[in-house]
N, C-alpha and C. Protein backbone atom coordinates (compact mmCIF):
# COMPACT_ATOMS: atom_id res chain seq x y z
N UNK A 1 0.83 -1.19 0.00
CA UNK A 1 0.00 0.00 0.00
C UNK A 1 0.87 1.25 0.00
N UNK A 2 1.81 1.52 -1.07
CA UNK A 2 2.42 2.53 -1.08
C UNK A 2 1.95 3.69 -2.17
N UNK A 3 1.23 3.57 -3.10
CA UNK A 3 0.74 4.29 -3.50
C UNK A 3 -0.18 5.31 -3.11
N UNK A 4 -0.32 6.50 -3.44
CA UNK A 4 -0.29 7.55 -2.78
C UNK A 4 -2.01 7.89 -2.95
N UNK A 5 -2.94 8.40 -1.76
CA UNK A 5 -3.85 8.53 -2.15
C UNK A 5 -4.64 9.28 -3.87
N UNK A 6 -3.55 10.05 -4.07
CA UNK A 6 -3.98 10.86 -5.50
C UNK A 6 -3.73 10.07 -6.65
N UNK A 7 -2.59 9.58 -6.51
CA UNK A 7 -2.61 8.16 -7.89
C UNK A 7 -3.84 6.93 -7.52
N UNK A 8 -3.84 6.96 -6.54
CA UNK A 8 -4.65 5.73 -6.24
C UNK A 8 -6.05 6.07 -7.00
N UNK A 9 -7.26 7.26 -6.38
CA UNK A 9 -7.78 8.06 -6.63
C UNK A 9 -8.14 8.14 -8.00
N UNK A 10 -7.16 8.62 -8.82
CA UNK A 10 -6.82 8.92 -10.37
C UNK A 10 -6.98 7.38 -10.85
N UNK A 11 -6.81 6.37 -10.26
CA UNK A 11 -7.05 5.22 -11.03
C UNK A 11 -8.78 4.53 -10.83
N UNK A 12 -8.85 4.72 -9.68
CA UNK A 12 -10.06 3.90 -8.89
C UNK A 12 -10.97 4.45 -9.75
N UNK A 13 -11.15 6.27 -10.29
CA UNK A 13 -11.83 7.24 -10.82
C UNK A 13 -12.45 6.66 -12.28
N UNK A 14 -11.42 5.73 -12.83
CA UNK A 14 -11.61 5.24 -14.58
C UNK A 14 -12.77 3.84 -14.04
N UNK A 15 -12.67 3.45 -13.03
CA UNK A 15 -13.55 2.49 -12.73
C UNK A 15 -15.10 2.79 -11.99
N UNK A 16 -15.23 3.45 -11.60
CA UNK A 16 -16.28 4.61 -10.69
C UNK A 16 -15.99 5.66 -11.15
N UNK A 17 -17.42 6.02 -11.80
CA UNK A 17 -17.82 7.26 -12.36
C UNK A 17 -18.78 7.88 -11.47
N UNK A 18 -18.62 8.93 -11.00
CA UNK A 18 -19.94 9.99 -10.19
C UNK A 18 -19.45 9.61 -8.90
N UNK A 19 -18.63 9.05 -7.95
CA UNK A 19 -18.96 9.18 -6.92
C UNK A 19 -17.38 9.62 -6.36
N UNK A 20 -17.47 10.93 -6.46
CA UNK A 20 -16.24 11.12 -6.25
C UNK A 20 -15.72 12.00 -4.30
N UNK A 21 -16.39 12.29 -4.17
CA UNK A 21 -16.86 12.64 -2.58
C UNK A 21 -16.63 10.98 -1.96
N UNK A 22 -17.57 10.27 -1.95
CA UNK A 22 -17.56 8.87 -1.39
C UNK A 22 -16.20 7.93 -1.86
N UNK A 23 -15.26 8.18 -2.94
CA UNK A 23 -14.28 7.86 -2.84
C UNK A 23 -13.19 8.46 -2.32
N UNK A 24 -13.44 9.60 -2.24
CA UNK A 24 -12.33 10.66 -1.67
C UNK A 24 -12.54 10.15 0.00
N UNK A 25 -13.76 10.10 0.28
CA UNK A 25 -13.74 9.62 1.97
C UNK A 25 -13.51 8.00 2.38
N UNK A 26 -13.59 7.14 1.23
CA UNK A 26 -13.15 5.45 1.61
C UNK A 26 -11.85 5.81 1.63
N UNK A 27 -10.91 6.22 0.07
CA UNK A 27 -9.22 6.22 0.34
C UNK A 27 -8.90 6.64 1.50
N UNK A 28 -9.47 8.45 2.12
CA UNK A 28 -8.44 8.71 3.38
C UNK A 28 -8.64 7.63 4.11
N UNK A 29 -9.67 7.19 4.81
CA UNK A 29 -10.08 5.96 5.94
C UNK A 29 -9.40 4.97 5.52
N UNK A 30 -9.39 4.09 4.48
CA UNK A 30 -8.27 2.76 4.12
C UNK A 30 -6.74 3.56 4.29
N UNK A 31 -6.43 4.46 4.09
CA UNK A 31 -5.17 5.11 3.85
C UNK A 31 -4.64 5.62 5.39
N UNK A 32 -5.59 5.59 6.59
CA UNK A 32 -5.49 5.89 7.60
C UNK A 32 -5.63 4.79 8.58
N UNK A 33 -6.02 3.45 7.65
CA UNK A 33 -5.74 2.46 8.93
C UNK A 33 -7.19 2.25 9.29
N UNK A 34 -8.58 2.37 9.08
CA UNK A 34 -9.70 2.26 9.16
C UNK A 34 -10.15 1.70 8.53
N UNK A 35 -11.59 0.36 9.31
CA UNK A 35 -12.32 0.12 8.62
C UNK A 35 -13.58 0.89 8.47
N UNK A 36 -14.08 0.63 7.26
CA UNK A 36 -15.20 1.81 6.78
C UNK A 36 -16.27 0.87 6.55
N UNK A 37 -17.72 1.86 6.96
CA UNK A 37 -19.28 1.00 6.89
C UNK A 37 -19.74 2.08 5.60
N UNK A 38 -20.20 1.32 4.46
CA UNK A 38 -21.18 2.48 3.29
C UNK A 38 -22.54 1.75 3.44
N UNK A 39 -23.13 2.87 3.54
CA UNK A 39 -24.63 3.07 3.30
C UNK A 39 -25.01 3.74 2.26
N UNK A 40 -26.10 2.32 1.77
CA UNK A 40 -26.74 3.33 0.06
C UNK A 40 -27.55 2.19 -0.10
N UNK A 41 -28.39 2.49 -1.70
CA UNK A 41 -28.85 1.78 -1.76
C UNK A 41 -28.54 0.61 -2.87
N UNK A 42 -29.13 -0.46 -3.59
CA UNK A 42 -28.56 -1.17 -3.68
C UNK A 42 -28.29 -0.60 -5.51
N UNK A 43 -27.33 -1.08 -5.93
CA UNK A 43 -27.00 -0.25 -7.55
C UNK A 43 -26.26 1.21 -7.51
N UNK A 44 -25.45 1.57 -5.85
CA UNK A 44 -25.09 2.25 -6.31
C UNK A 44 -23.03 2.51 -5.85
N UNK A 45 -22.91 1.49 -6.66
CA UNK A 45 -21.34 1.23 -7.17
C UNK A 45 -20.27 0.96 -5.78
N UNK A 46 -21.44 0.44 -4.54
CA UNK A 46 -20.53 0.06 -3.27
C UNK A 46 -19.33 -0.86 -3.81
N UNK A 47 -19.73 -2.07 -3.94
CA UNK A 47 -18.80 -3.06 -4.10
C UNK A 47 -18.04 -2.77 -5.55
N UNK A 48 -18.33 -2.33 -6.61
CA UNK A 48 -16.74 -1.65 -7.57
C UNK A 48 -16.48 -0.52 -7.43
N UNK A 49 -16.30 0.08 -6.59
CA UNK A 49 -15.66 0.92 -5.87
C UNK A 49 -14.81 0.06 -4.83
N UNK A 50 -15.23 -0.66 -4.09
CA UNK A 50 -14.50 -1.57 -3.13
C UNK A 50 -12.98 -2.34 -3.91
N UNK A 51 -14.31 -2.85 -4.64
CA UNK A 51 -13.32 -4.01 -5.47
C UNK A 51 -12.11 -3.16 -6.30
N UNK A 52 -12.07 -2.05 -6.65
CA UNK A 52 -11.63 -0.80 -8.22
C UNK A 52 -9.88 -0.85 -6.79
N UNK A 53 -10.61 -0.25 -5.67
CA UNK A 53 -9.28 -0.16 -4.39
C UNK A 53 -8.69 -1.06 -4.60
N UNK A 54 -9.17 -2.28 -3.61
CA UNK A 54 -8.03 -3.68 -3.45
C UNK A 54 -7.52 -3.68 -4.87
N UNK A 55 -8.12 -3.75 -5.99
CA UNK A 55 -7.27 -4.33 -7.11
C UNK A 55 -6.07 -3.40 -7.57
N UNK A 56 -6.33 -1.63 -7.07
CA UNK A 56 -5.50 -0.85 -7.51
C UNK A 56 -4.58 -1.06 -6.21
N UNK A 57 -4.90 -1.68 -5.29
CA UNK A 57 -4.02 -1.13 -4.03
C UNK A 57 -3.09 -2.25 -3.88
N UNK A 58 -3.57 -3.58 -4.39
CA UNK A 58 -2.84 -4.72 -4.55
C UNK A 58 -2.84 -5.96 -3.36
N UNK A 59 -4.35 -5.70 -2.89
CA UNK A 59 -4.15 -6.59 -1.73
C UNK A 59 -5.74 -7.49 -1.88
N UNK A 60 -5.52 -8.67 -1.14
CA UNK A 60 -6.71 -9.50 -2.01
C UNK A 60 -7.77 -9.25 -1.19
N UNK A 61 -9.34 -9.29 -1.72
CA UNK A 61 -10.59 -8.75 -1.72
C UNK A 61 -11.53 -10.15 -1.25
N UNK A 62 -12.06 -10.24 0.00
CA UNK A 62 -13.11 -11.59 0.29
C UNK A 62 -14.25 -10.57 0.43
N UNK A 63 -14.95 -11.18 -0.43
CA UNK A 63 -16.41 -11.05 -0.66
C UNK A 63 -17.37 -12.05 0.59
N UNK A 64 -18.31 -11.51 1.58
CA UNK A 64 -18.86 -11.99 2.34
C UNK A 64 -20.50 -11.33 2.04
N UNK A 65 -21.65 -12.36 2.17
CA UNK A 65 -22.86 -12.24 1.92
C UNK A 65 -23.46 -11.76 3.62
N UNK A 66 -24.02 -11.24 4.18
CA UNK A 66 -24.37 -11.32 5.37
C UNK A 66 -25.71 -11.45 5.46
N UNK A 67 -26.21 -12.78 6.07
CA UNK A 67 -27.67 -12.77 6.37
C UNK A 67 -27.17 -14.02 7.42
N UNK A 68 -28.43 -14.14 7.71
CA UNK A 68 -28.54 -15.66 8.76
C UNK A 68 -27.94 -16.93 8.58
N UNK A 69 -27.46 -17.17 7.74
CA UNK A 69 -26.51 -17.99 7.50
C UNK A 69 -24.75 -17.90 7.64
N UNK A 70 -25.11 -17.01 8.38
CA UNK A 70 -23.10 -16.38 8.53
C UNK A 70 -23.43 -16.53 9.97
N UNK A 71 -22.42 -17.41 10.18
CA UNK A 71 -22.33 -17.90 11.66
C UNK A 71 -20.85 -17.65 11.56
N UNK A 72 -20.40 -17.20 13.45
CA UNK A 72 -19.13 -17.17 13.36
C UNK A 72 -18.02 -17.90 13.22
N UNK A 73 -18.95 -19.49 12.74
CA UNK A 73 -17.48 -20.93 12.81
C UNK A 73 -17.90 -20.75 10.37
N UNK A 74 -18.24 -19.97 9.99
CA UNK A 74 -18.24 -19.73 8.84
C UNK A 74 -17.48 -18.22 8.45
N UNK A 75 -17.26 -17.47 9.45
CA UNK A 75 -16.92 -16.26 9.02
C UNK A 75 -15.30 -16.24 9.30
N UNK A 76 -15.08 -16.98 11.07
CA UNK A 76 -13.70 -17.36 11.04
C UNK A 76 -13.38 -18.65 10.84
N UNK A 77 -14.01 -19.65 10.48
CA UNK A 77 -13.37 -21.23 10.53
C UNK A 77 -13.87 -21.86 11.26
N UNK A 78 -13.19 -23.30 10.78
CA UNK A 78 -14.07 -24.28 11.70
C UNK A 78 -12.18 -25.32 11.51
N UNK A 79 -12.80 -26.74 12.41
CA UNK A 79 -12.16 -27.13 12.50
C UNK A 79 -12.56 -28.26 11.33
N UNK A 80 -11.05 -29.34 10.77
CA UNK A 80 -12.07 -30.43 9.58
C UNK A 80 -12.62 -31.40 10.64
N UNK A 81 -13.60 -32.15 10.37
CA UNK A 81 -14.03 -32.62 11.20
C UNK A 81 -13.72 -34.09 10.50
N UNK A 82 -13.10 -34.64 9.63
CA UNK A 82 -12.51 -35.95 9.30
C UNK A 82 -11.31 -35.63 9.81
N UNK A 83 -10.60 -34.96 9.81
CA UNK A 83 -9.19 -34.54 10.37
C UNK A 83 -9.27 -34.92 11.90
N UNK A 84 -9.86 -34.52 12.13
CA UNK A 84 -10.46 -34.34 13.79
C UNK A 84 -10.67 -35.65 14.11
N UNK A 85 -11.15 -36.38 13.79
CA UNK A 85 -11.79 -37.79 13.91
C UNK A 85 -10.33 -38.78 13.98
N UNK A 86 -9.51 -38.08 12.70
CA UNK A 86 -8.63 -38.91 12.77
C UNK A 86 -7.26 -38.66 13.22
N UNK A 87 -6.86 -37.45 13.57
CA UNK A 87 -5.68 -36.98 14.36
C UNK A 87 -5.90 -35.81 15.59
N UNK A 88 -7.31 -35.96 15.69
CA UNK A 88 -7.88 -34.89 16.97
C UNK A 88 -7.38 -33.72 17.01
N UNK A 89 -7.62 -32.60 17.12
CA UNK A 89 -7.74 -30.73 16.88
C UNK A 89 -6.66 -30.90 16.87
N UNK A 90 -5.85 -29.88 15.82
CA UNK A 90 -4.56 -29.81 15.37
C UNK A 90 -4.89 -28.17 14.71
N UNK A 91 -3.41 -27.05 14.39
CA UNK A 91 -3.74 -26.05 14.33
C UNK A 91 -3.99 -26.43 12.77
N UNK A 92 -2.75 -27.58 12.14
CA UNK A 92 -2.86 -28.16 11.07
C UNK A 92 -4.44 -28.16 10.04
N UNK A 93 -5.28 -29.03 10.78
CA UNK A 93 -6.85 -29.37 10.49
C UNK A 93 -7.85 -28.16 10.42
N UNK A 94 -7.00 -27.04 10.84
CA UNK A 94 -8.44 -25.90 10.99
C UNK A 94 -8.30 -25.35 9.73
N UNK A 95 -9.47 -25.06 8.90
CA UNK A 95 -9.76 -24.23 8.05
C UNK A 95 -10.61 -23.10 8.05
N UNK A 96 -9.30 -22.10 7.63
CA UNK A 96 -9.74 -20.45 8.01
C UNK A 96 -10.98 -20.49 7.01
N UNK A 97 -12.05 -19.09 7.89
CA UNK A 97 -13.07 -19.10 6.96
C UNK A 97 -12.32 -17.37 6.22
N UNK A 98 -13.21 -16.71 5.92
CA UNK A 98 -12.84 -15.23 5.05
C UNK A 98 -12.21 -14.35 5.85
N UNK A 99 -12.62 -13.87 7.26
CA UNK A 99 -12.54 -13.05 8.35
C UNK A 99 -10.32 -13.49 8.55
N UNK A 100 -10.12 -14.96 9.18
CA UNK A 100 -9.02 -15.14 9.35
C UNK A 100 -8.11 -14.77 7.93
N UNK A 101 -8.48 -15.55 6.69
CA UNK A 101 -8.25 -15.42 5.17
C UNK A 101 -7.77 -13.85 4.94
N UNK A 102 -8.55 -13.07 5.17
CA UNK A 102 -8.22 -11.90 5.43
C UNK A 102 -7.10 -11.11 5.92
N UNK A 103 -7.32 -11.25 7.09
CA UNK A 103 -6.42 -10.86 8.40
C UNK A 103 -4.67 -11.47 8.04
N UNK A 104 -5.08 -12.82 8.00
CA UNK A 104 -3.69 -13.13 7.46
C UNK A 104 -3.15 -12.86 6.27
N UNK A 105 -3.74 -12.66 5.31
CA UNK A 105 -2.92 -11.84 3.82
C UNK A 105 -2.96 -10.76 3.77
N UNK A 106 -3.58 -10.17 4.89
CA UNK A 106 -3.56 -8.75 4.71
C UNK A 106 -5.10 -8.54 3.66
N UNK A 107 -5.93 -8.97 3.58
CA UNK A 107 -6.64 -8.45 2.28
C UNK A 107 -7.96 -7.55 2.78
N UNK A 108 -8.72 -7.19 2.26
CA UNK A 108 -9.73 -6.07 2.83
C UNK A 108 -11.37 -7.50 2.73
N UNK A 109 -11.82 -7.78 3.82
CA UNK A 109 -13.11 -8.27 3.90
C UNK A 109 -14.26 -7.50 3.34
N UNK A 110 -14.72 -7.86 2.70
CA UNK A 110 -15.97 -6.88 2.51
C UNK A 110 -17.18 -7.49 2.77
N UNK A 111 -18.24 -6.88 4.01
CA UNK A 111 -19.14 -8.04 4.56
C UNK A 111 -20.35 -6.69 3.42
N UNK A 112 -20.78 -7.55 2.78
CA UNK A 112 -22.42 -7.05 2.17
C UNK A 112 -23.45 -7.29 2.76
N UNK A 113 -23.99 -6.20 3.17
CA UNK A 113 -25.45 -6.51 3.92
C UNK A 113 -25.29 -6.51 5.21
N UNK A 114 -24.11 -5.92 6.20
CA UNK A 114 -23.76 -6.45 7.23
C UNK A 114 -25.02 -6.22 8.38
N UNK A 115 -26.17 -5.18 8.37
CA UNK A 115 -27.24 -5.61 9.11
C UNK A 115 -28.01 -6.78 9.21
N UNK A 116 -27.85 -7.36 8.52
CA UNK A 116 -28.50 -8.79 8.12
C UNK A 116 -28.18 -9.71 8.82
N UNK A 117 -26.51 -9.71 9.34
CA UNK A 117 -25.91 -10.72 10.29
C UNK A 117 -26.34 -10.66 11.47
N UNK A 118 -25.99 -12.34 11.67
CA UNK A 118 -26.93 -12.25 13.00
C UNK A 118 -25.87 -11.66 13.96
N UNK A 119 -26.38 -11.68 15.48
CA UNK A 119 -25.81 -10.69 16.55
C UNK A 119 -24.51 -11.50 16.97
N UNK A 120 -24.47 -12.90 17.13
CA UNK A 120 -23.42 -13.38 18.02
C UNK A 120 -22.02 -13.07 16.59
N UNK A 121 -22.26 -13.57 15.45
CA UNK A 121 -21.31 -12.90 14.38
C UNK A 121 -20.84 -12.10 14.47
N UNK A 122 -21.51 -10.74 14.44
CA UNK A 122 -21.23 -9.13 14.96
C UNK A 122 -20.29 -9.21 16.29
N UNK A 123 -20.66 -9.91 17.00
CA UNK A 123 -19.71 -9.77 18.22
C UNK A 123 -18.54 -10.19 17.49
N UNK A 124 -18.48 -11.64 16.94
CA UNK A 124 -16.73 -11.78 17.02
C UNK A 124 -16.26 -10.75 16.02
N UNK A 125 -17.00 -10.43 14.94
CA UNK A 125 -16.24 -9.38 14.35
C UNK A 125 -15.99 -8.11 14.82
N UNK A 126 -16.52 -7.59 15.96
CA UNK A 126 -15.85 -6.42 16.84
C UNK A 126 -14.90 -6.79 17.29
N UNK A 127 -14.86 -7.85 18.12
CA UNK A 127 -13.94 -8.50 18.94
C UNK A 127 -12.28 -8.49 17.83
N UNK A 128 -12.58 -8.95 16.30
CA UNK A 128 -11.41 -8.79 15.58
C UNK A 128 -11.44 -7.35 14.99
N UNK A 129 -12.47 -7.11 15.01
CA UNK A 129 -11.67 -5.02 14.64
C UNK A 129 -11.22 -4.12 15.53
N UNK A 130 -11.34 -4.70 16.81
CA UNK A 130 -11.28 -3.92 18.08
C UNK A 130 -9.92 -4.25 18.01
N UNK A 131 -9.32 -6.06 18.05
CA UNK A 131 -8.08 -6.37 18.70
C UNK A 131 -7.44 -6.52 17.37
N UNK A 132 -7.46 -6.36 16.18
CA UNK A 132 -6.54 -6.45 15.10
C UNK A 132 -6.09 -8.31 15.39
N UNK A 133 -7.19 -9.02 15.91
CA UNK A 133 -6.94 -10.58 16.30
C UNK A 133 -7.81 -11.57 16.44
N UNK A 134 -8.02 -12.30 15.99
CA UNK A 134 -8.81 -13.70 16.62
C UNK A 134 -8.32 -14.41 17.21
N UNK A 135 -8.88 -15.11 18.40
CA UNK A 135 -8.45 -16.45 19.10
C UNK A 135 -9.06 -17.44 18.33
N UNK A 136 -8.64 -18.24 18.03
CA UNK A 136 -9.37 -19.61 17.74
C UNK A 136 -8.78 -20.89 18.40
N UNK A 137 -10.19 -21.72 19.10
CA UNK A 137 -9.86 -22.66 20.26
C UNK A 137 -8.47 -23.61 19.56
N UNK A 138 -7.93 -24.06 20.18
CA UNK A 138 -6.93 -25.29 19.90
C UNK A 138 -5.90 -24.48 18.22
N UNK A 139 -6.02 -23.50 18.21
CA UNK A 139 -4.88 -22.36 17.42
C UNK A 139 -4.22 -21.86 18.13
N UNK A 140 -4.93 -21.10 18.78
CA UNK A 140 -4.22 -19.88 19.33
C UNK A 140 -4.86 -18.48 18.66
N UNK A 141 -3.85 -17.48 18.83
CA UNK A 141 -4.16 -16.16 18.32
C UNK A 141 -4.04 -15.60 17.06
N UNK A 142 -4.72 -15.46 16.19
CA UNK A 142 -4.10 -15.25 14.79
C UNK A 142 -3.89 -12.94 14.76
N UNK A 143 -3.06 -12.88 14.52
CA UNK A 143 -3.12 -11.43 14.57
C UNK A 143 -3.27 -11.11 12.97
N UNK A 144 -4.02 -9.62 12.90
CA UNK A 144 -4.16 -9.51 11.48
C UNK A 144 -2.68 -8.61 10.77
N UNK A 145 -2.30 -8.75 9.27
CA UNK A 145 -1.79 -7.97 8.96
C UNK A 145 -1.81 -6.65 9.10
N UNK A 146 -0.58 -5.25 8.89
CA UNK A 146 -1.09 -4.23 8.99
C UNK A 146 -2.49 -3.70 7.52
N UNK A 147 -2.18 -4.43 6.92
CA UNK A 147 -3.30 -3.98 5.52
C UNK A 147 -4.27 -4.87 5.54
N UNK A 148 -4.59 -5.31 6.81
CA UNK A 148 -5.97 -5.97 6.65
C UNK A 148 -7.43 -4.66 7.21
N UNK A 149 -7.94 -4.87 6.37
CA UNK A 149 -9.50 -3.60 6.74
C UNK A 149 -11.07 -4.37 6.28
N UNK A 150 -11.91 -4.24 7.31
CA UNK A 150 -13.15 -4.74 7.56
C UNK A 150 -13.74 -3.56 6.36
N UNK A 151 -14.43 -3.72 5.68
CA UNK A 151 -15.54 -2.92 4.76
C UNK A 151 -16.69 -3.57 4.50
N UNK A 152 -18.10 -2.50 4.94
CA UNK A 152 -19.10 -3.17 5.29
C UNK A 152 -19.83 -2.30 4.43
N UNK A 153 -21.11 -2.90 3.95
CA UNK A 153 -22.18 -1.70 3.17
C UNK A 153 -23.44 -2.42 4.30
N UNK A 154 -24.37 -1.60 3.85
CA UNK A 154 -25.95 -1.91 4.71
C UNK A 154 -26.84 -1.20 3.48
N UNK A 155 -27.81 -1.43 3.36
CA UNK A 155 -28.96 -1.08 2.59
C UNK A 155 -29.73 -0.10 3.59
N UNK A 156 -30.01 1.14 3.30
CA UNK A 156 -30.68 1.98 4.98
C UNK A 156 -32.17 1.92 4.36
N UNK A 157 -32.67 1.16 3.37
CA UNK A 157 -34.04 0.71 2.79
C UNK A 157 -34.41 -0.81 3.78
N UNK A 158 -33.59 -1.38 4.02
CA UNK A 158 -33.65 -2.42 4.55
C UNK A 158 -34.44 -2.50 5.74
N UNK A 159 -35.77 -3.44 5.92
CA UNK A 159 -36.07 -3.76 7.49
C UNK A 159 -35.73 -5.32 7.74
N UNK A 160 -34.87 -5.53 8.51
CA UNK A 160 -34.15 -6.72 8.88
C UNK A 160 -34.49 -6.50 10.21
């Protein structure tokens, strides 16, 4: 992430047309070490704008759906459970879900819809934007890269 917000900017710009206020305020916040929440509605250029960054900024992009089906042994991992059976919890056997995937390459999460998730989810993901970390049982602590950033949109049409 060494490129400079104004080149960055100047590139993201050929990919997103019209929203140039709302990109001027995601770069400083990614460029300052923040994760950022957008609100809008749906069609209006959240996620390539998201996506236009990571690809100009060079760091990899997990796409996350958020509704009731995002549980937190899906958002950070689970353990294999044939693995398990047959050489019992190992840090080996765990498979990261997007949230760890993230954190460890450094890449920017992007949760879509994040009102939608349910509440105990929301917790562990404070819990990793708060501590720049996850615990995970029989791991340990995974700490995130410095270029890892949570990016969330919400629909403010939405009653969830």
């Amino acid at each position: 992430m060494t490129t400079s917000p104004q080149v960055m900017r100047s590139a993201v710009e050929r990919a997103v047309v019209g929203r140039e206020r709302e990109l001027t305020l995601v770069l400083a916040a990614v460029a300052a070490g923040r994760d950022v929440l957008l609100e809008g509605p749906p069609g209006t250029s959240k996620s390539t704008m998201l996506r236009a960054i990571t690809e100009h900024w060079g760091v990899p992009f997990m796409l996350v759906e958020g509704n009731a089906e995002l549980t937190p042994a899906r958002l950070v991992g689970h353990h294999n459970p044939a693995r398990v059976l047959a050489e019992d919890y190992s840090a080996e056997n765990f498979v990261p879900g997007p949230l760890v995937d993230a954190m460890q390459s450094g890449g920017f999460l992007y949760i879509e819809e994040l009102n939608r998730a349910p509440e105990d989810t929301l917790n562990v993901l404070l819990g990793a934007l708060a501590e720049r970390a996850v615990t995970v049982p029989r791991v340990g602590t995974l700490r995130a890269e410095s270029t890892f950033r949570v990016l969330a949109s919400m629909n403010p049409f939405d009653n969830v």
